[in-house]
C-alpha atoms as a PDB file:
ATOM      1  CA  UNK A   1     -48.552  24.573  -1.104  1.00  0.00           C
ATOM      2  CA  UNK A   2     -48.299  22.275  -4.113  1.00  0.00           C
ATOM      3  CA  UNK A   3     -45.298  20.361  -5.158  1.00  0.00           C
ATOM      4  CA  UNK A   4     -44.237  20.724  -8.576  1.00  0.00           C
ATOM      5  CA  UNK A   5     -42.441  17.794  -9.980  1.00  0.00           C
ATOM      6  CA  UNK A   6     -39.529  18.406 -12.622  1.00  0.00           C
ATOM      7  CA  UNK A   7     -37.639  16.047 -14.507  1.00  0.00           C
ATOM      8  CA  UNK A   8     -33.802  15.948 -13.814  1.00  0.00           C
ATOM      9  CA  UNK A   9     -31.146  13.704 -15.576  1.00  0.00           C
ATOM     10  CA  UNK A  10     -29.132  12.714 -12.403  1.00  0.00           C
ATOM     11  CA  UNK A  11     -25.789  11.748 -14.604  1.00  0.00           C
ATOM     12  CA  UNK A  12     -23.821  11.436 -11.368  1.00  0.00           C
ATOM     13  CA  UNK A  13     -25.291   8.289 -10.660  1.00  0.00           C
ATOM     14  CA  UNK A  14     -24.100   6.432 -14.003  1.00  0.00           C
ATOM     15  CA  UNK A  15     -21.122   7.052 -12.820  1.00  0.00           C
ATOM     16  CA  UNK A  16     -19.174   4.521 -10.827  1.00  0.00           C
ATOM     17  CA  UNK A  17     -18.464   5.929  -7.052  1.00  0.00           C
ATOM     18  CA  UNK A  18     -14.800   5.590  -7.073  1.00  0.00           C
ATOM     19  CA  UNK A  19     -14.762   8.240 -10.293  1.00  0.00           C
ATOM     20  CA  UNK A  20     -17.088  10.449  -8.292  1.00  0.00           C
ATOM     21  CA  UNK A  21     -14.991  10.574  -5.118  1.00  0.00           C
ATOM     22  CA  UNK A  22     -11.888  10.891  -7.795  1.00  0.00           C
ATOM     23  CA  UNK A  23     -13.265  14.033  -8.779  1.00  0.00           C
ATOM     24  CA  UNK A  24     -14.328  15.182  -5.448  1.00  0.00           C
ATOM     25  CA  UNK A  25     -11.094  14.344  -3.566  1.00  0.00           C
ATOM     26  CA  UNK A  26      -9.180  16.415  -6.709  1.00  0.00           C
ATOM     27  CA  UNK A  27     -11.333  19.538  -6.116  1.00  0.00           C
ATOM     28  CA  UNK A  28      -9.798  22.698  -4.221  1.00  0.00           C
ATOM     29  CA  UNK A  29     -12.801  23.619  -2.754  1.00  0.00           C
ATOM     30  CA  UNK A  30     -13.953  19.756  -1.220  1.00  0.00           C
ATOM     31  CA  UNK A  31     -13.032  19.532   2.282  1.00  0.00           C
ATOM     32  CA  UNK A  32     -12.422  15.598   3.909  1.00  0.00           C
ATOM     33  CA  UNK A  33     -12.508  16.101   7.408  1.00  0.00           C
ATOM     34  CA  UNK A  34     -12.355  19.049   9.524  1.00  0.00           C
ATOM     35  CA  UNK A  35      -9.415  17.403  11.333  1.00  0.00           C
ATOM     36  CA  UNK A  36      -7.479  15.931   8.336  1.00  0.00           C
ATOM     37  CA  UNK A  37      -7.494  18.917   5.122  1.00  0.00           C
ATOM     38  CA  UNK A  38      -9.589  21.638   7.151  1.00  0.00           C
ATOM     39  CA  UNK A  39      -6.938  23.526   9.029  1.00  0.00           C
ATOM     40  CA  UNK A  40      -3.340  21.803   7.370  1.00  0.00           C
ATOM     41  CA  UNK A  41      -2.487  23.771   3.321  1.00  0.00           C
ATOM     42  CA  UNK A  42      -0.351  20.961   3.533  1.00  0.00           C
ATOM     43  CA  UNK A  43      -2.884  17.852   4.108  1.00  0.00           C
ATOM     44  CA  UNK A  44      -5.068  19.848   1.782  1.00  0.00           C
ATOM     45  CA  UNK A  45      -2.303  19.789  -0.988  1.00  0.00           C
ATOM     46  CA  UNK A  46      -1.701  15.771  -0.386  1.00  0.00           C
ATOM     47  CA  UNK A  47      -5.450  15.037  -1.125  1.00  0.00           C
ATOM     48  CA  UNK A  48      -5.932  17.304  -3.971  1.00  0.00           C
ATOM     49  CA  UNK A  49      -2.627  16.357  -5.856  1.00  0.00           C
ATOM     50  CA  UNK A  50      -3.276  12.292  -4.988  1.00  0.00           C
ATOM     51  CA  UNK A  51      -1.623   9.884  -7.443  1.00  0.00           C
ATOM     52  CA  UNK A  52       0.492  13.078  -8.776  1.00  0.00           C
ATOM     53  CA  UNK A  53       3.678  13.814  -8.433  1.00  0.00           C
ATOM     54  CA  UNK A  54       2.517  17.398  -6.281  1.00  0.00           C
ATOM     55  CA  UNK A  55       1.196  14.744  -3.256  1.00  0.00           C
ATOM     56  CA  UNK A  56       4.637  12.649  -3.628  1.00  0.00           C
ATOM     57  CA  UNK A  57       7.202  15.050  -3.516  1.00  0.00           C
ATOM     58  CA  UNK A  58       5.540  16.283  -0.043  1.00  0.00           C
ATOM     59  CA  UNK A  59       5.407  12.377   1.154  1.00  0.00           C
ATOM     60  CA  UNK A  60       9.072  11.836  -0.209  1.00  0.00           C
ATOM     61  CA  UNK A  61      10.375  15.202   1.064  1.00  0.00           C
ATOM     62  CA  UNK A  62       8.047  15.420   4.117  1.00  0.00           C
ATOM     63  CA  UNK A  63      11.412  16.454   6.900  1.00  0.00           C
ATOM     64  CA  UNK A  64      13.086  18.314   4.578  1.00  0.00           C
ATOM     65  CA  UNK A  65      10.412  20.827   3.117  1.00  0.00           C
ATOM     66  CA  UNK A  66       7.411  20.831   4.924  1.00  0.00           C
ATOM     67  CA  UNK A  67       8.343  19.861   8.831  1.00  0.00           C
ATOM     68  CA  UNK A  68      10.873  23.312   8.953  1.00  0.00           C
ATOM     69  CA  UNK A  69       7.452  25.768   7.822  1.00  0.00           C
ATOM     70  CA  UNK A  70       5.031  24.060  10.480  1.00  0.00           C
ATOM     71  CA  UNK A  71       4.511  26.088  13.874  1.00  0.00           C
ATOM     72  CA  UNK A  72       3.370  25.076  17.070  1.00  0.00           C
ATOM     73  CA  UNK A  73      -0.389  25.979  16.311  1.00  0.00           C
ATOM     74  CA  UNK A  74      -3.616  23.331  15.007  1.00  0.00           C
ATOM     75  CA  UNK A  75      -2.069  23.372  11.751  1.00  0.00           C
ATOM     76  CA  UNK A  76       1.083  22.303  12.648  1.00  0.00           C
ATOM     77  CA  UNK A  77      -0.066  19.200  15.298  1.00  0.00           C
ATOM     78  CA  UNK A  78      -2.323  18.326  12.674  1.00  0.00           C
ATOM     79  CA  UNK A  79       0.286  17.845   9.526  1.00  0.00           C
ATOM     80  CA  UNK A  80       2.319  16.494  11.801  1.00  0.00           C
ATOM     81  CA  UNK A  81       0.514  13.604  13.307  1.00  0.00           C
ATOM     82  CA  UNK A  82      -0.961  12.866   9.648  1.00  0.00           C
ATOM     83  CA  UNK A  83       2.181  12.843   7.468  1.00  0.00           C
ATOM     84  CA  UNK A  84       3.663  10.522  10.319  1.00  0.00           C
ATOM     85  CA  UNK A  85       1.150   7.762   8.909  1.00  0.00           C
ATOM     86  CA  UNK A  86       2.882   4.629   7.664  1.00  0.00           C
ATOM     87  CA  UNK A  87       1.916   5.187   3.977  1.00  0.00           C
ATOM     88  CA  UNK A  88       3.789   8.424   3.638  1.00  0.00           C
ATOM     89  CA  UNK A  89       6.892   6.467   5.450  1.00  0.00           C
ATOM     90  CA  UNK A  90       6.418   3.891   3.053  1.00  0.00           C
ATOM     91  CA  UNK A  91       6.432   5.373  -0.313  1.00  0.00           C
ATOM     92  CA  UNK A  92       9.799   7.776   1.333  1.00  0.00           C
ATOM     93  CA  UNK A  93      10.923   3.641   1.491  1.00  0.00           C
ATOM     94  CA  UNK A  94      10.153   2.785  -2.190  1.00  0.00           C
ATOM     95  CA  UNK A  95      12.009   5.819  -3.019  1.00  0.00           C
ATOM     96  CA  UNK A  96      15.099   5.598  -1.722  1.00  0.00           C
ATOM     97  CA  UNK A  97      14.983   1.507  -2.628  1.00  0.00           C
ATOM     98  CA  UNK A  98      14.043   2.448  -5.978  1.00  0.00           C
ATOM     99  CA  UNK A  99      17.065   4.830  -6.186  1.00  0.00           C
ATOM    100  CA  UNK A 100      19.675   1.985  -4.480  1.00  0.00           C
ATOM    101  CA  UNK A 101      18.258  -0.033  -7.574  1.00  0.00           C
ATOM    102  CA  UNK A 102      18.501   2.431 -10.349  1.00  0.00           C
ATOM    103  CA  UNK A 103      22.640   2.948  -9.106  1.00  0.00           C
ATOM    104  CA  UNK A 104      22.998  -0.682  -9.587  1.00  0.00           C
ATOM    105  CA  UNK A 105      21.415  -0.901 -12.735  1.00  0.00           C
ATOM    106  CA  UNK A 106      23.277   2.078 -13.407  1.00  0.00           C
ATOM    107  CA  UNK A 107      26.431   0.647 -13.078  1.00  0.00           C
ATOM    108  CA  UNK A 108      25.666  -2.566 -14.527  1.00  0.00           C
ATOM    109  CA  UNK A 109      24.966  -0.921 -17.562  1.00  0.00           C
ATOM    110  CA  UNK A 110      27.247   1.349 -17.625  1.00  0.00           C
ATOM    111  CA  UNK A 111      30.159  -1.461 -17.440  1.00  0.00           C
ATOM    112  CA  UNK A 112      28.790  -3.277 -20.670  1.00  0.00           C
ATOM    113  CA  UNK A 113      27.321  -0.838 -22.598  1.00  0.00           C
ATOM    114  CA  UNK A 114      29.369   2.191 -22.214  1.00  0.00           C
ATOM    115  CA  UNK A 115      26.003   4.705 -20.932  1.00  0.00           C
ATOM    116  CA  UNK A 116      22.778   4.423 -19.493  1.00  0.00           C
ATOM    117  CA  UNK A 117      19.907   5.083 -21.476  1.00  0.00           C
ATOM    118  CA  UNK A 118      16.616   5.435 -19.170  1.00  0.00           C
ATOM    119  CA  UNK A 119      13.599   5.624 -20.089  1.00  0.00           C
ATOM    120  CA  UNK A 120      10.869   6.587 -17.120  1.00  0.00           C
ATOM    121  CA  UNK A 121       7.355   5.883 -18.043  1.00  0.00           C
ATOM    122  CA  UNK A 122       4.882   8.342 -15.790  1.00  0.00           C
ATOM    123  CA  UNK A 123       7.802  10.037 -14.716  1.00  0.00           C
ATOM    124  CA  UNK A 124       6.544  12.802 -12.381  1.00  0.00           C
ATOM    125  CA  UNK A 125       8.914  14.733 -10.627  1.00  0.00           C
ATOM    126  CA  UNK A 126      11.681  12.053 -11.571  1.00  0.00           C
ATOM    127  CA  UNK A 127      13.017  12.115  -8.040  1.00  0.00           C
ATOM    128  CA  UNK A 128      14.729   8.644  -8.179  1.00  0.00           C
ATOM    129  CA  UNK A 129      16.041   8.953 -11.527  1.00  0.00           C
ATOM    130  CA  UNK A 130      17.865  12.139 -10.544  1.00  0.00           C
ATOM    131  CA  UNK A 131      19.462  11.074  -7.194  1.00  0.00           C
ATOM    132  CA  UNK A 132      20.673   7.825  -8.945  1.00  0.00           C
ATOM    133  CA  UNK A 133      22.395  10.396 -11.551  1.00  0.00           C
ATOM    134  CA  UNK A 134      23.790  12.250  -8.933  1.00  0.00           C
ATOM    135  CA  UNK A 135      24.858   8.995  -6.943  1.00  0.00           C
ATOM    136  CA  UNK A 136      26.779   8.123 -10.221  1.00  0.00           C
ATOM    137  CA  UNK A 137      28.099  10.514 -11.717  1.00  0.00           C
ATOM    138  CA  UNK A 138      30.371   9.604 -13.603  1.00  0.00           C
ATOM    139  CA  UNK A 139      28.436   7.374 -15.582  1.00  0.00           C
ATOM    140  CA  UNK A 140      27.071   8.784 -18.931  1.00  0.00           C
ATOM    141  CA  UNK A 141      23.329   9.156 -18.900  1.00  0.00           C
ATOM    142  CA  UNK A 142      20.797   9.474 -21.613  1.00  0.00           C
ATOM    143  CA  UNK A 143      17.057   9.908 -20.027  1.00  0.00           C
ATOM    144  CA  UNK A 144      13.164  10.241 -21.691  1.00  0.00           C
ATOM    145  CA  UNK A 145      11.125  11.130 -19.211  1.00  0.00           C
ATOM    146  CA  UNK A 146       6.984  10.645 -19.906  1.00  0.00           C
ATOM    147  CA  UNK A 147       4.235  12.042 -18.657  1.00  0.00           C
ATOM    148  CA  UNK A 148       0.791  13.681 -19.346  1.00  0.00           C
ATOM    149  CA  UNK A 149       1.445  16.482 -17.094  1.00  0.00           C
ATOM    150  CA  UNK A 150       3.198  19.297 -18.175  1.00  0.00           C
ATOM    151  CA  UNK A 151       3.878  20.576 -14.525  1.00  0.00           C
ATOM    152  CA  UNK A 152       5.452  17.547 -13.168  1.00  0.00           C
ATOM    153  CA  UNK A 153       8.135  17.977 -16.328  1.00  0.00           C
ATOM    154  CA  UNK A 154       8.683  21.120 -15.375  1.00  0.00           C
ATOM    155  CA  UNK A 155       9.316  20.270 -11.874  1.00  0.00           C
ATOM    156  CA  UNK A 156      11.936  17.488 -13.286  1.00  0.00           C
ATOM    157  CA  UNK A 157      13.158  20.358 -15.534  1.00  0.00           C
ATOM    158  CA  UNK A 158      13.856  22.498 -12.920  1.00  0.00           C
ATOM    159  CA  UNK A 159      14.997  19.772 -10.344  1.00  0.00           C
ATOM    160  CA  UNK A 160      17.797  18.069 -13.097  1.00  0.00           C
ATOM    161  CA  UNK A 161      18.610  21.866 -13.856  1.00  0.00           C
ATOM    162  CA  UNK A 162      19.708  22.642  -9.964  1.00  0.00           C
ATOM    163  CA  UNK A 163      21.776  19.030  -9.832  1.00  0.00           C
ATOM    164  CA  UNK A 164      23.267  20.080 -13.143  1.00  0.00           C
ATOM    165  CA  UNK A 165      22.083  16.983 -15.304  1.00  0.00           C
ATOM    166  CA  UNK A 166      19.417  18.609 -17.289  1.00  0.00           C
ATOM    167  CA  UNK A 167      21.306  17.965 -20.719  1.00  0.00           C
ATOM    168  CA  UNK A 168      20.546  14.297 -20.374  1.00  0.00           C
ATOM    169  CA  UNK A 169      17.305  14.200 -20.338  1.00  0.00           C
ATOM    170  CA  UNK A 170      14.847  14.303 -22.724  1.00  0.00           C
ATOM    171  CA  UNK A 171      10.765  15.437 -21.430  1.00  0.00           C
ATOM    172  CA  UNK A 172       8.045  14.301 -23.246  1.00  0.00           C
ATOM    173  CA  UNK A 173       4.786  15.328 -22.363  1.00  0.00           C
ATOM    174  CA  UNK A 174       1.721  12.481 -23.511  1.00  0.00           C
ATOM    175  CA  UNK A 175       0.183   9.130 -22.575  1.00  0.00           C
ATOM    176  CA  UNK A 176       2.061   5.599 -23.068  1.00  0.00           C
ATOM    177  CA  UNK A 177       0.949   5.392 -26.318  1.00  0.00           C
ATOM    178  CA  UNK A 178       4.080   7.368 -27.033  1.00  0.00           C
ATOM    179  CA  UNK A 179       6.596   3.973 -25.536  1.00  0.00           C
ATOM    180  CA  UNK A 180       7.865   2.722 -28.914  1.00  0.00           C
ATOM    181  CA  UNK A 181       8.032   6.030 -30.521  1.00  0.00           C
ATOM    182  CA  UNK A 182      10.590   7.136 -28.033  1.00  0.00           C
ATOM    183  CA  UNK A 183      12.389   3.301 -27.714  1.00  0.00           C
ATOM    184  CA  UNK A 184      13.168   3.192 -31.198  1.00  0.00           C
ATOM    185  CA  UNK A 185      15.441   6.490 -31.201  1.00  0.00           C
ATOM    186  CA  UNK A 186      16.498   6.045 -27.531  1.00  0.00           C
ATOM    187  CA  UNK A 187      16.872   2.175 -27.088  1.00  0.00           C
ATOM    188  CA  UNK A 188      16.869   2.210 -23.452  1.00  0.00           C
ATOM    189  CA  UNK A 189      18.501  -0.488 -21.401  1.00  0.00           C
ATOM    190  CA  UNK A 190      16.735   0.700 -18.597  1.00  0.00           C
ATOM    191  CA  UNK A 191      12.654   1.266 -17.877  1.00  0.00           C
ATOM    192  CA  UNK A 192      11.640   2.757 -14.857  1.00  0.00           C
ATOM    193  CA  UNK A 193       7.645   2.640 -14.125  1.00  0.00           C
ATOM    194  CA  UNK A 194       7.573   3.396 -10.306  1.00  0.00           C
ATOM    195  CA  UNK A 195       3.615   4.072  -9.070  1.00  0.00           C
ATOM    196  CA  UNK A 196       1.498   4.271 -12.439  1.00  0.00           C
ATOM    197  CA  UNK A 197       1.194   0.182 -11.940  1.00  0.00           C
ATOM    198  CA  UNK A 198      -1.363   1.224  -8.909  1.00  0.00           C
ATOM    199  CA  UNK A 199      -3.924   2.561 -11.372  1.00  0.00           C
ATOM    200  CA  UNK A 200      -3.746  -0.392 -13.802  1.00  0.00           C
ATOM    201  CA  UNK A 201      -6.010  -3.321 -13.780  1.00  0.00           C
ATOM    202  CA  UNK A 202      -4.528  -6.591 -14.584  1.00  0.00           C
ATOM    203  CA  UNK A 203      -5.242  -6.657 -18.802  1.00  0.00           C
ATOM    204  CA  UNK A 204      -3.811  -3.537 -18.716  1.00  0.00           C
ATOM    205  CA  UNK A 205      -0.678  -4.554 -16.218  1.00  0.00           C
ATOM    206  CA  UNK A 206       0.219  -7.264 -18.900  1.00  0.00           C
ATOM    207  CA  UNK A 207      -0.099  -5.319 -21.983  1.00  0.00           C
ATOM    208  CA  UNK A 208       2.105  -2.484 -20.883  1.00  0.00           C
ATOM    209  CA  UNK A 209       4.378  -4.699 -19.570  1.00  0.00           C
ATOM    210  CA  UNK A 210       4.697  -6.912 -23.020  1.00  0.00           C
ATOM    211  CA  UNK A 211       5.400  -3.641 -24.466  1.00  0.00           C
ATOM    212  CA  UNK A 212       7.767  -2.198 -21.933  1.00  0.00           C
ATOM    213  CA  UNK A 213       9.689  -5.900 -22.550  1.00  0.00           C
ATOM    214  CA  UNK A 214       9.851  -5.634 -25.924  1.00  0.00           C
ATOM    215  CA  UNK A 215      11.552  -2.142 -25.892  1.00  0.00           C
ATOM    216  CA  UNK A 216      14.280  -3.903 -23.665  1.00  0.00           C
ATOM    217  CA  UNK A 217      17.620  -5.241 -24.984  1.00  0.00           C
ATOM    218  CA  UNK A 218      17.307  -9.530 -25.245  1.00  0.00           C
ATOM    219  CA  UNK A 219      19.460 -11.835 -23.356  1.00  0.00           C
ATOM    220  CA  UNK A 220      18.811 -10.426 -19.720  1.00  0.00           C
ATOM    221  CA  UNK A 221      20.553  -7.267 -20.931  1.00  0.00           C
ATOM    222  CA  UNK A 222      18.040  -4.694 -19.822  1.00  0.00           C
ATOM    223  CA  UNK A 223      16.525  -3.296 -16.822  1.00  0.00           C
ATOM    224  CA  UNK A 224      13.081  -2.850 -15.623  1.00  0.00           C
ATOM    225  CA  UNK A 225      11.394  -1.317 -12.586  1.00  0.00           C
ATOM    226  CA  UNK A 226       8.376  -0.880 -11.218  1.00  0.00           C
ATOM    227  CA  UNK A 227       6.464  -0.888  -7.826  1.00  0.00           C
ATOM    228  CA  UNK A 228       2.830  -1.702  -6.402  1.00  0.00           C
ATOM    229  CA  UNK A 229       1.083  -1.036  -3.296  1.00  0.00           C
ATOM    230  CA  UNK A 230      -0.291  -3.732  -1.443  1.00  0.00           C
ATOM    231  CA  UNK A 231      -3.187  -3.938   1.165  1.00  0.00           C
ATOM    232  CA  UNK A 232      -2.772  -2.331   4.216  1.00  0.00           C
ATOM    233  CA  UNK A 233      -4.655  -1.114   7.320  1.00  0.00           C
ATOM    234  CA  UNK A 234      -4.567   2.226   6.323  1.00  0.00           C
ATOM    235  CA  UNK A 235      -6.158   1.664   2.869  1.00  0.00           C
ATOM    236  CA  UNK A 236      -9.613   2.650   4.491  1.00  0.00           C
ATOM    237  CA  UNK A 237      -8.294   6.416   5.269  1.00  0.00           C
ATOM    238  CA  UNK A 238      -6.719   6.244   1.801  1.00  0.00           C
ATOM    239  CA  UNK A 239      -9.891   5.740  -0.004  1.00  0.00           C
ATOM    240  CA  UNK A 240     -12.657   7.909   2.541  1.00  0.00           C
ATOM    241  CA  UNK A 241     -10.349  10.423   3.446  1.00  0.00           C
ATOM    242  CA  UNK A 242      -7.984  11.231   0.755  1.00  0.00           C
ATOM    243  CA  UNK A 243     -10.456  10.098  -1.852  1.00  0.00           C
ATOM    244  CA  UNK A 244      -7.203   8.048  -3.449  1.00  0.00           C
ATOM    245  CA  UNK A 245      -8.417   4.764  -4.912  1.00  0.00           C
ATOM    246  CA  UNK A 246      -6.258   1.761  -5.953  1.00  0.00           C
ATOM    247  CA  UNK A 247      -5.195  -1.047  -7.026  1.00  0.00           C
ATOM    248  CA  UNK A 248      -3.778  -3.154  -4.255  1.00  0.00           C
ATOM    249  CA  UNK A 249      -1.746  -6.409  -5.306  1.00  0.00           C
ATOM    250  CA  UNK A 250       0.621  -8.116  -3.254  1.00  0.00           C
ATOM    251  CA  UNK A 251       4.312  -9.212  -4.293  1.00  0.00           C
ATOM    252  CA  UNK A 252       3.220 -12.839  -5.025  1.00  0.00           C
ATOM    253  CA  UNK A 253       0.487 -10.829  -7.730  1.00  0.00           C
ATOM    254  CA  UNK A 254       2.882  -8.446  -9.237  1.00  0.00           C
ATOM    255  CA  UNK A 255       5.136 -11.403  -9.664  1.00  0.00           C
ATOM    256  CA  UNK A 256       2.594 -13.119 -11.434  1.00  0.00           C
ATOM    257  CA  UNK A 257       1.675 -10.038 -13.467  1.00  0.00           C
ATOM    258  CA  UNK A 258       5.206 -10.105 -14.889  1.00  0.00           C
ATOM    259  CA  UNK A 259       5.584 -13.326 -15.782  1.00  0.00           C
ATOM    260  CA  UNK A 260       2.446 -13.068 -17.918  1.00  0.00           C
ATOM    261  CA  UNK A 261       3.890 -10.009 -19.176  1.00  0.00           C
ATOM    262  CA  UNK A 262       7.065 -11.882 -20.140  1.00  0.00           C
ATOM    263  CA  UNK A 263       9.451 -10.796 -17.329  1.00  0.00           C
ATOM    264  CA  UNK A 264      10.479 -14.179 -15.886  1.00  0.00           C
ATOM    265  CA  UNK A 265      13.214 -13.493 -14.411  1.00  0.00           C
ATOM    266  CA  UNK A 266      12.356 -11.235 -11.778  1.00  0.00           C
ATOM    267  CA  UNK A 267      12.901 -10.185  -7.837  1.00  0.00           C
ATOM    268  CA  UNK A 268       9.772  -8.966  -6.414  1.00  0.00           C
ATOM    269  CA  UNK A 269      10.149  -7.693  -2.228  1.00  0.00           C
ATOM    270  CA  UNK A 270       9.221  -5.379  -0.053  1.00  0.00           C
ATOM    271  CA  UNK A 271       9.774  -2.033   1.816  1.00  0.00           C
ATOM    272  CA  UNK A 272      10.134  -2.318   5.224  1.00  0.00           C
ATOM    273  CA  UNK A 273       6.979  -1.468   5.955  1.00  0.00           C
ATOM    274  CA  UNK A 274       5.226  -4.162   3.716  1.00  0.00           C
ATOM    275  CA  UNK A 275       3.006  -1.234   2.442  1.00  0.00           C
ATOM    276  CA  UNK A 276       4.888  -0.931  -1.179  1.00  0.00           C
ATOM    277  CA  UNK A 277       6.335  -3.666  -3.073  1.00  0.00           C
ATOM    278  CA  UNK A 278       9.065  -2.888  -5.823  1.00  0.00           C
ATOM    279  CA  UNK A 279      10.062  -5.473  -8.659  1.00  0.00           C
ATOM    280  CA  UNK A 280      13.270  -5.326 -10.408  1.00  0.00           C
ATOM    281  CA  UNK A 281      13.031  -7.587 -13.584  1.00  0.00           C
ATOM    282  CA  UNK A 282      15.399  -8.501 -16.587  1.00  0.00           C
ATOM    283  CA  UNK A 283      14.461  -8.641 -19.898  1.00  0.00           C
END
């Protein structure tokens, strides 16, 4: 036997790890753990849609859409016991705070400026948006939606379509390079940013949010609203199991973040859970 050496250009390893387990974790065909994603379509859906609105609307909607399809077999036990973790209670938390915020806002704006006119950078599925509509409905709505993918649009598309709101919104599909372009014909008094804040480092936190600001009525007039997770003892499944990397801050941080950004008057708190924190800032 001889052994027959032959070069290889390993390109994985230039790579930093937490893009390589990004890519892995997103795959269809990578399995975690044969008692996590293995046996459960459903745990195998939250780790391959991670950080998209697909894995949200299962964590937001866990009761009412997935727990009425499980049976009493592996599958079922399994889902169960996993979408029971405290992260998946917490982000169904930040929603409906996020949503008790947006009505308020809502209203606020609504009683000196006549309308609301939203704008929701890295939309997704626009879950809160909607069920603030629907909470006030009587108040005049304008809404831009963003987002790079086309299938969480379509999912707001067909979710403001069933709660009969679809003619005020606006979907754009692209990147937030596209912020000004649709401030200047919308002029929003509102700016909703809830979970793309987790995948920005801090340079990047400020800039957006100097931007977002400046797109924002003066004098305390306008809204804006955003979230962040913050460490918590379940970060180590988040990142080895789901393959979900980021950007943990804690309230004190993102308050710190916004006042660099230009936000200084802001309220910064928690969920219940202390696993999410959610920030709702004047301009």
């Amino acid at each position: 036997n001889c052994l027959i050496s032959i070069p290889v250009k390993i390109t994985h390893l230039q790579t930093p790890w937490k893009n390589i387990f990004w890519g892995m974790g997103r795959s269809e065909k990578h399995i975690s753990s044969l008692f996590f994603d293995k046996f459960s379509k459903w745990l195998h859906q939250v780790k391959v849609h991670s950080a998209s609105w697909g894995s949200l609307d299962l964590f937001y909607n866990y009761h009412e859409k997935v727990v009425p399809q499980l049976g009493d077999d592996l599958e079922g036990g399994l889902t169960d016991f996993w979408m029971n973790i405290e992260n998946r209670q917490a982000v169904r938390n930040r929603l409906l705070m996020v949503i008790a915020e947006l009505e308020k806002a809502f209203i606020e704006s609504f009683e000196r400026d006549g309308e609301v006119r939203i704008l929701s950078i890295a939309s997704g599925s626009a879950q809160a948006v909607i069920e603030a509509m629907k909470r006030a409905s009587w108040i005049p709505v304008k809404a831009v939606l963003i987002d790079m993918d086309s299938t969480a649009l379509d999912y707001a598309r067909k979710q403001a379509e069933e709660a009969g709101v679809a003619r005020c919104f606006k979907f754009v599909q692209g990147k937030t390079n596209l912020i000004e372009q649709e401030a200047i014909v919308l002029k929003p008094n509102i700016i909703e940013m809830v979970g793309f804040l987790d995948y920005r480092n801090d340079d990047q936190a400020i800039k957006l949010f100097q931007r977002i600001k400046a797109q924002l009525p003066e004098g305390g007039c306008g809204f804006f609203l955003t979230c962040n997770i913050n460490e918590n003892p379940e970060k180590i499944f988040l990142n080895w199991v789901l393959l979900w990397p980021m950007i943990y801050r804690n309230k004190e941080q993102v308050q710190s973040l916004l006042e660099k950004g230009g936000f200084y008057k802001n309220r910064v708190f928690y969920e219940p859970l202390k696993i999410h924190s959610v920030a709702v800032c004047r301009s």
